[in-house]
Protein backbone atom coordinates (compact mmCIF):
# COMPACT_ATOMS: atom_id res chain seq x y z
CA UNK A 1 4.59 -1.81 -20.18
CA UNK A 2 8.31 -1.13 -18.51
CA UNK A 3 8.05 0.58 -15.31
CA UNK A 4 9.32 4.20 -15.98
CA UNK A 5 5.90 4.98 -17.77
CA UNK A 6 3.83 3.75 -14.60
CA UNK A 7 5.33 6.09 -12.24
CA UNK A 8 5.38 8.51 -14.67
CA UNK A 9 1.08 8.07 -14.12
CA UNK A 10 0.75 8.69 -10.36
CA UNK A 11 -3.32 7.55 -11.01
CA UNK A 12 -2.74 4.53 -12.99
CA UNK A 13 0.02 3.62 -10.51
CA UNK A 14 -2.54 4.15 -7.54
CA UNK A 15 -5.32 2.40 -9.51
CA UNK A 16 -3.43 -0.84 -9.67
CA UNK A 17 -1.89 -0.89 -6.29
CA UNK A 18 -5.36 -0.07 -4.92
CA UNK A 19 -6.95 -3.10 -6.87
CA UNK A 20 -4.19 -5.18 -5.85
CA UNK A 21 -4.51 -4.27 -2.27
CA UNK A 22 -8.50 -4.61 -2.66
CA UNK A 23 -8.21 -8.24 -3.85
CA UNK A 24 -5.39 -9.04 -1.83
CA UNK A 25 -7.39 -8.31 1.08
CA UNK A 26 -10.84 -8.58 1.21
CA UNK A 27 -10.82 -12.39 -0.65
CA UNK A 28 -9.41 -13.71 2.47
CA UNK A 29 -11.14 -11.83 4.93
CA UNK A 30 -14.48 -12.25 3.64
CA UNK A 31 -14.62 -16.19 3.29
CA UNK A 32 -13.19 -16.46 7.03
CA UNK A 33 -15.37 -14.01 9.21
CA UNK A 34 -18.92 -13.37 9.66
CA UNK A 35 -19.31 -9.79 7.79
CA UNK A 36 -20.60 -6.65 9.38
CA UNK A 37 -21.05 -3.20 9.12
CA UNK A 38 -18.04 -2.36 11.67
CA UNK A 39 -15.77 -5.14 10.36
CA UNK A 40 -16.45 -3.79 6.62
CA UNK A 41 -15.30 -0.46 8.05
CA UNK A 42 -12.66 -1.45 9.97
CA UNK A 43 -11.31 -3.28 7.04
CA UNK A 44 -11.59 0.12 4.76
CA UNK A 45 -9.26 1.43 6.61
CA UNK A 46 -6.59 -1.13 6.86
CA UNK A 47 -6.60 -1.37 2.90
CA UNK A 48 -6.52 2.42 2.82
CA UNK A 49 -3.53 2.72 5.03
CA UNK A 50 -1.59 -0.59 3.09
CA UNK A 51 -3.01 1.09 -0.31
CA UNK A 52 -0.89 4.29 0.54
CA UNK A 53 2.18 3.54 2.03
CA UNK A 54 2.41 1.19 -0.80
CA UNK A 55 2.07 4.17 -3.09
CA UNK A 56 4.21 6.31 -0.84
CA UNK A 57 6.78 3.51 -0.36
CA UNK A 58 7.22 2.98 -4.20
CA UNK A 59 7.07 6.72 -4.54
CA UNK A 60 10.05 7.48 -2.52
CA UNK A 61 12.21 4.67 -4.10
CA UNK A 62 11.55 6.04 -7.56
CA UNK A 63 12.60 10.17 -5.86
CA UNK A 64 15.90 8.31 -4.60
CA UNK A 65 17.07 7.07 -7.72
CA UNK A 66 16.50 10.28 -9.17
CA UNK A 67 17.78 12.74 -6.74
CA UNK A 68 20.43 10.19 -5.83
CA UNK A 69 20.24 11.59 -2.24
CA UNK A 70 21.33 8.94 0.24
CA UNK A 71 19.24 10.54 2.98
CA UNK A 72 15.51 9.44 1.11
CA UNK A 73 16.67 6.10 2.02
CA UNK A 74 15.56 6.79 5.68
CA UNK A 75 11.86 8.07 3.97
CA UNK A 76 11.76 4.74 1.90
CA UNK A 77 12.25 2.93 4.92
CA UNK A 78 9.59 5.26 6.86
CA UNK A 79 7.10 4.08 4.48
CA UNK A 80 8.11 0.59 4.23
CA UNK A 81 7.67 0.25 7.91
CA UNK A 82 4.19 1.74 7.65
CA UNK A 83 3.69 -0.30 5.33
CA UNK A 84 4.34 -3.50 7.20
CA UNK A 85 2.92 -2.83 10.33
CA UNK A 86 -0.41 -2.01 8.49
CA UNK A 87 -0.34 -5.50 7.13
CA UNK A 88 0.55 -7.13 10.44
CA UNK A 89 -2.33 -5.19 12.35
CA UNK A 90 -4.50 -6.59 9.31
CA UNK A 91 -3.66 -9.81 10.53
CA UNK A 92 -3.86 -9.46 13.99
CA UNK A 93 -7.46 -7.83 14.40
């Protein structure tokens, strides 16, 4: 499947970054810590928050190339950083 028809599907392209993130995340996390209610929170909303500036970072790349308007790039990069800091407070906590 090329990628045109993915973004194209805004649910099927939230679907598999949200199983990706799921995975990604809670495999690691779960075989390292004792588990309980608050950690299983807290770590819902770290994968939410990766899950969508994911979505919102690949989002904004696909608008740029479109619109070809040089000023998205500072959105993209918005998200991006989002993006990253939600992993490295994953990491840290």
């Amino acid at each position: 499947m090329s990628i045109v028809p993915i973004l194209q599907n805004r649910i099927y392209l939230m679907g598999v970054i949200t199983a990706f993130t799921v995975i990604a995340t809670t495999i690691p996390f779960i075989l390292g810590h004792v588990v309980t209610v608050e950690i299983i929170e807290h770590q819902i909303i770290h994968m939410t928050a990766i899950t969508f500036g994911i979505f919102l970072t690949i989002i904004s790349i696909h608008s740029t190339t479109i619109t070809k308007n040089s000023q998205m790039i500072w959105t993209t990069f918005a998200f991006a950083t989002f993006t990253l800091l939600s992993i490295y407070l994953l990491f840290e906590d």
